[in-house]
C-alpha atoms as a PDB file:
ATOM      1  CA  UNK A   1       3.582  24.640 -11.200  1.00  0.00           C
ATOM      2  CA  UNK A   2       1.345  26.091 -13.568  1.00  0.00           C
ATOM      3  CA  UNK A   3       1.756  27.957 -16.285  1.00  0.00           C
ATOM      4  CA  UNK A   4       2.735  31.634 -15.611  1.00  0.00           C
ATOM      5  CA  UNK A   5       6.076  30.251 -13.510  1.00  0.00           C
ATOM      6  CA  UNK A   6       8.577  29.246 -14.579  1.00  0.00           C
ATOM      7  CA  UNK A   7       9.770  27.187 -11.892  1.00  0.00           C
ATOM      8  CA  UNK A   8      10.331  23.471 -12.168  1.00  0.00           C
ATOM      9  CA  UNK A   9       8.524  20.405  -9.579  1.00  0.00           C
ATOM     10  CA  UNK A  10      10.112  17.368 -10.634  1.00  0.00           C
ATOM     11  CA  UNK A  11       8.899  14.085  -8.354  1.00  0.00           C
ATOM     12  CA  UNK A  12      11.847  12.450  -7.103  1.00  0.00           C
ATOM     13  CA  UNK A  13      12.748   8.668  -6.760  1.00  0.00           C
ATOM     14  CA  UNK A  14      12.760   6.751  -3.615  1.00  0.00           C
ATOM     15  CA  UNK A  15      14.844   3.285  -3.352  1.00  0.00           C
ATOM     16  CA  UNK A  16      13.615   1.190  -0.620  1.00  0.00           C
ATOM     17  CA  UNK A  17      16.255  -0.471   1.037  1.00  0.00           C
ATOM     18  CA  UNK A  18      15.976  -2.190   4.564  1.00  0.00           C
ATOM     19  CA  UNK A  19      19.186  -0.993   5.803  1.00  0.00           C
ATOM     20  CA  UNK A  20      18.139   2.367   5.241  1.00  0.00           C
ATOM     21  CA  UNK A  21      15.997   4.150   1.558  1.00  0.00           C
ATOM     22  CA  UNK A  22      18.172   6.136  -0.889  1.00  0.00           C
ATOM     23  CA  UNK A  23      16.785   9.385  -1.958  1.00  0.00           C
ATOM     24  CA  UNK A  24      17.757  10.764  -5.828  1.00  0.00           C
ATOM     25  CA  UNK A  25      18.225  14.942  -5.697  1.00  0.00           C
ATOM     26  CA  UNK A  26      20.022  15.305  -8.732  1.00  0.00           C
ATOM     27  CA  UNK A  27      21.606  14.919 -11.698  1.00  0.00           C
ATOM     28  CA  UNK A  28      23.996  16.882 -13.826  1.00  0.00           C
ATOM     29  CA  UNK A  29      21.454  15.451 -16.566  1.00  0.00           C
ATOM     30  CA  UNK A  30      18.687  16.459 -14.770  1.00  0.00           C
ATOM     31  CA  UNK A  31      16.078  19.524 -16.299  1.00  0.00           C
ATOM     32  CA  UNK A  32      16.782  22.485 -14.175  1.00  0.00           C
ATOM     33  CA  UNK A  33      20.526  21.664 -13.360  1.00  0.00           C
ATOM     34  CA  UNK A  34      22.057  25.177 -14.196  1.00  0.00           C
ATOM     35  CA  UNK A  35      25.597  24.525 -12.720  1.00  0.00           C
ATOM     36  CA  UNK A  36      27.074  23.359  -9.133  1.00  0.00           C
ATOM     37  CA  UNK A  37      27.740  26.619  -7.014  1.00  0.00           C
ATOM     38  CA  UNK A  38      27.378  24.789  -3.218  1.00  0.00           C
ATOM     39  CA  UNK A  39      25.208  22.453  -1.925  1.00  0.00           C
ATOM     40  CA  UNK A  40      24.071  24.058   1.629  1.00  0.00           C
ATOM     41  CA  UNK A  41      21.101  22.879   4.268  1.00  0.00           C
ATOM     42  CA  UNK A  42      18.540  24.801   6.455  1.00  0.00           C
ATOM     43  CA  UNK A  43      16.038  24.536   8.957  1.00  0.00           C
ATOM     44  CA  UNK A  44      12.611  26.415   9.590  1.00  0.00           C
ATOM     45  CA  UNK A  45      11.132  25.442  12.667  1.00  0.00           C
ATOM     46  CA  UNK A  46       7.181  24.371  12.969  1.00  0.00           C
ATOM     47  CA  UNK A  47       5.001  26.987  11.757  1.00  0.00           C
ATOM     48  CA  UNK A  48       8.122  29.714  10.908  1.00  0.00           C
ATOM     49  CA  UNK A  49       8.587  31.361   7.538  1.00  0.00           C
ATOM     50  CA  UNK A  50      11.537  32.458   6.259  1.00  0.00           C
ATOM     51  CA  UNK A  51      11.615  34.665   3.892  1.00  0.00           C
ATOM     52  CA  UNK A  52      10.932  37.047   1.001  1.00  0.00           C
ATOM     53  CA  UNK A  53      14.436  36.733  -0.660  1.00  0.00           C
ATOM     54  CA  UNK A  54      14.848  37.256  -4.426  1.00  0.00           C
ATOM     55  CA  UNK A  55      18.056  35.791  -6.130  1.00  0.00           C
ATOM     56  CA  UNK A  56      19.639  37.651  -8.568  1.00  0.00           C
ATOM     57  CA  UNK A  57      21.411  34.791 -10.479  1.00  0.00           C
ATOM     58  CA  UNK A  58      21.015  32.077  -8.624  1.00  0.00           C
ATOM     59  CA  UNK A  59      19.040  28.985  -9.514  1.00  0.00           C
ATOM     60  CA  UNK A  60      18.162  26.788  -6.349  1.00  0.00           C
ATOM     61  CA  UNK A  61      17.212  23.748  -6.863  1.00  0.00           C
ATOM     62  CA  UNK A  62      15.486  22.496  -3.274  1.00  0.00           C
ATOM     63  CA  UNK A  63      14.932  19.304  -1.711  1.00  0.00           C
ATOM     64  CA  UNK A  64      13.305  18.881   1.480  1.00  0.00           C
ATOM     65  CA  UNK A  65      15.104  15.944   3.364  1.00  0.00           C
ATOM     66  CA  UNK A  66      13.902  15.841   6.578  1.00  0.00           C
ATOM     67  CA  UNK A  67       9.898  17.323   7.564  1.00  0.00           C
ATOM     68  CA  UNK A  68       8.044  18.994   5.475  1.00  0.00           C
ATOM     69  CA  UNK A  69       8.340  22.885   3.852  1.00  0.00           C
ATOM     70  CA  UNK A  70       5.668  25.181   2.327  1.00  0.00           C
ATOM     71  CA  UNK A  71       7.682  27.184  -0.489  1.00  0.00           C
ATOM     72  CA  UNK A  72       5.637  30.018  -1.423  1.00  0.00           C
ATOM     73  CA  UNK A  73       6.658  31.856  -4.529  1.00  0.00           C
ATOM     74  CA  UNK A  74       5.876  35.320  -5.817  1.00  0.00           C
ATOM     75  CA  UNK A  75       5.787  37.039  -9.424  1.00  0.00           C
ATOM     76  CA  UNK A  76       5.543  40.442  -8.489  1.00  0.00           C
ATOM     77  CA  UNK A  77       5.388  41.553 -11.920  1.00  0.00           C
ATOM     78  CA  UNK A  78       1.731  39.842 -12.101  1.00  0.00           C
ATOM     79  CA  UNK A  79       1.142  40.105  -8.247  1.00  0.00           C
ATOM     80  CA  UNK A  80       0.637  36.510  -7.944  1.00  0.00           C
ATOM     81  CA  UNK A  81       1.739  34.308  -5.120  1.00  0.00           C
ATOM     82  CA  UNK A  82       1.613  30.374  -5.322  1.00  0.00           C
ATOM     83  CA  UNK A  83       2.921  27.622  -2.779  1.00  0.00           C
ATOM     84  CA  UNK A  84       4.043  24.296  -2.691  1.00  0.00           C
ATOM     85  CA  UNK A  85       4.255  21.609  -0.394  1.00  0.00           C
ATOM     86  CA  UNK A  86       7.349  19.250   0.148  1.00  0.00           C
ATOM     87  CA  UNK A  87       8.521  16.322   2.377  1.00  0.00           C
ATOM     88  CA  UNK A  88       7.853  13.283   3.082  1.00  0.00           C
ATOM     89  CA  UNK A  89       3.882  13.064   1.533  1.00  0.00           C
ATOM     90  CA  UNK A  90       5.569  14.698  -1.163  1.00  0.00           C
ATOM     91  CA  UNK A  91       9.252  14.013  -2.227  1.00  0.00           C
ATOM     92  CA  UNK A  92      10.210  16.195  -5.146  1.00  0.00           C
ATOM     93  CA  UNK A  93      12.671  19.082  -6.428  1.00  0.00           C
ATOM     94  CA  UNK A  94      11.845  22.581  -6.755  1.00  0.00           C
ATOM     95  CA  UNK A  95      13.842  24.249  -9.108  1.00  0.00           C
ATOM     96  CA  UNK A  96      13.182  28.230  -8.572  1.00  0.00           C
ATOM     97  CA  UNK A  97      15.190  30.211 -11.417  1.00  0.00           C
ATOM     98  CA  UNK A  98      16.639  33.919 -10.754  1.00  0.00           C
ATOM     99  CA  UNK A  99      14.085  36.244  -9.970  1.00  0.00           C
ATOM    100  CA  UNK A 100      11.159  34.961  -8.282  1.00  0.00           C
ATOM    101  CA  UNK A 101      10.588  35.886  -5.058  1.00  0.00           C
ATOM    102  CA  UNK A 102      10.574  33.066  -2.402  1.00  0.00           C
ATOM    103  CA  UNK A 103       9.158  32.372   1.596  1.00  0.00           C
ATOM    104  CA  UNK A 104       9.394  29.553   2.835  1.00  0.00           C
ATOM    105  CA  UNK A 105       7.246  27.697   6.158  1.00  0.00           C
ATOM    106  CA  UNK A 106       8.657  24.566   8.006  1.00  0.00           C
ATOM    107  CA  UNK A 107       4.973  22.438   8.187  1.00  0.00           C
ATOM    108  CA  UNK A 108       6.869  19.190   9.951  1.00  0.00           C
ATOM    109  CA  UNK A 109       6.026  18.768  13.681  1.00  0.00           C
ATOM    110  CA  UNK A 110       9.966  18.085  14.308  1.00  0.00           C
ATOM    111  CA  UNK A 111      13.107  19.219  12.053  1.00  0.00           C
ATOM    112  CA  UNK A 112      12.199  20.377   8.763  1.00  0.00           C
ATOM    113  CA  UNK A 113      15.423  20.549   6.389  1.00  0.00           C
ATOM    114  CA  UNK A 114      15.834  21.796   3.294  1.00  0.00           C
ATOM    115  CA  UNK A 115      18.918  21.169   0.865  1.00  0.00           C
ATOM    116  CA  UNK A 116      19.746  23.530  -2.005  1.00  0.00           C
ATOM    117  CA  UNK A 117      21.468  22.226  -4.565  1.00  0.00           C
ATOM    118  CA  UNK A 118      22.516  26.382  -5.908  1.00  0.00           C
ATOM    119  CA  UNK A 119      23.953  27.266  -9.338  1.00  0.00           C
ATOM    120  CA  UNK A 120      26.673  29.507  -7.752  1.00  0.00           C
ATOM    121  CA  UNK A 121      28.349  29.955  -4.475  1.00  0.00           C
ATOM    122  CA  UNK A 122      26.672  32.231  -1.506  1.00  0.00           C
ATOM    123  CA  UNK A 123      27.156  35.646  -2.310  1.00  0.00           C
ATOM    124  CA  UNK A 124      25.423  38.193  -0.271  1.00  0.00           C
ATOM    125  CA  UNK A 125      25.271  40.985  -3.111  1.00  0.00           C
ATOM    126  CA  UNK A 126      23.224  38.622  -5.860  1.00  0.00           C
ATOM    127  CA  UNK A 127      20.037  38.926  -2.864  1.00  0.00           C
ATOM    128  CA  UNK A 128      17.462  41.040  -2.128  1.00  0.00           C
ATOM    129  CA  UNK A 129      15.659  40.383   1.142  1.00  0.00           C
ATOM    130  CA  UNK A 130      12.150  42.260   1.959  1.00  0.00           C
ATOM    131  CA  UNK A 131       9.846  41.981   5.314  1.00  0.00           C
ATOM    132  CA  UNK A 132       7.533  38.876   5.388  1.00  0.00           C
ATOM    133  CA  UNK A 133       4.571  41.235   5.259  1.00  0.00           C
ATOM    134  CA  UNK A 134       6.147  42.670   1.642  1.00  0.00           C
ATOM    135  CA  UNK A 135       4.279  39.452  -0.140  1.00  0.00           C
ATOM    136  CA  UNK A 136       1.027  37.487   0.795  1.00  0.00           C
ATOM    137  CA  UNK A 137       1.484  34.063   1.597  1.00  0.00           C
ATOM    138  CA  UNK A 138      -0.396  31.625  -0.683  1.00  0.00           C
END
């Protein structure tokens, strides 16, 4: 990330194992752990973006398990949209903190999944959702 967001990419470990690897997410020790609301998946298809939603208080912290995801994240106080890439070529964490607006595109040819590890449970009332074409995408 650089420096005028505040969110968090933190490279992730991968265990080789031959029965199968073990992928680390997260820590209660980790930098950007604000909390254990739920822990919830989602799919974007090839080439679909979801999005713009804004989180009022909630911190995600997102993994992408399966595929690979374009997160693209907007300050609209500076007008500024970056992006950034995760999956396999790229295991990591994004930890995106209340208040940034966030799209995201599934970039995988197959399933692309994404696991949020959030700060609080779902709660319809803490989001703001605006039409894709609100936002460029970065």
């Amino acid at each position: 990330m650089d420096a005028l967001t505040p969110c968090t990419l933190t490279p992730l470990a991968r265990i080789a194992h031959p029965k199968g690897d073990v992928y680390h997410a997260m820590k209660a020790t980790d930098p950007g752990f604000a909390g254990f609301g739920e822990l919830y998946f989602t799919t974007v298809h090839p080439g679909v973006t979801k999005g713009w939603k804004r989180h009022t208080r909630m911190t995600m912290n997102l993994v992408v398990v399966a595929g690979g995801v374009t997160f693209h994240l907007h300050d609209a106080g500076i007008g500024r949209t970056t992006s950034h890439t995760l999956g396999d070529a790229n295991y990591g964490r994004l930890t995106v903190p209340p208040g940034w607006w966030m799209a995201f595109t599934g970039t995988g040819d197959g399933t692309n999944l994404v696991c949020n590890m959030a700060s609080i449970p779902h709660d319809p009332a803490e989001a703001v959702n605006v039409d894709l074409a609100t936002y460029p995408l970065a």
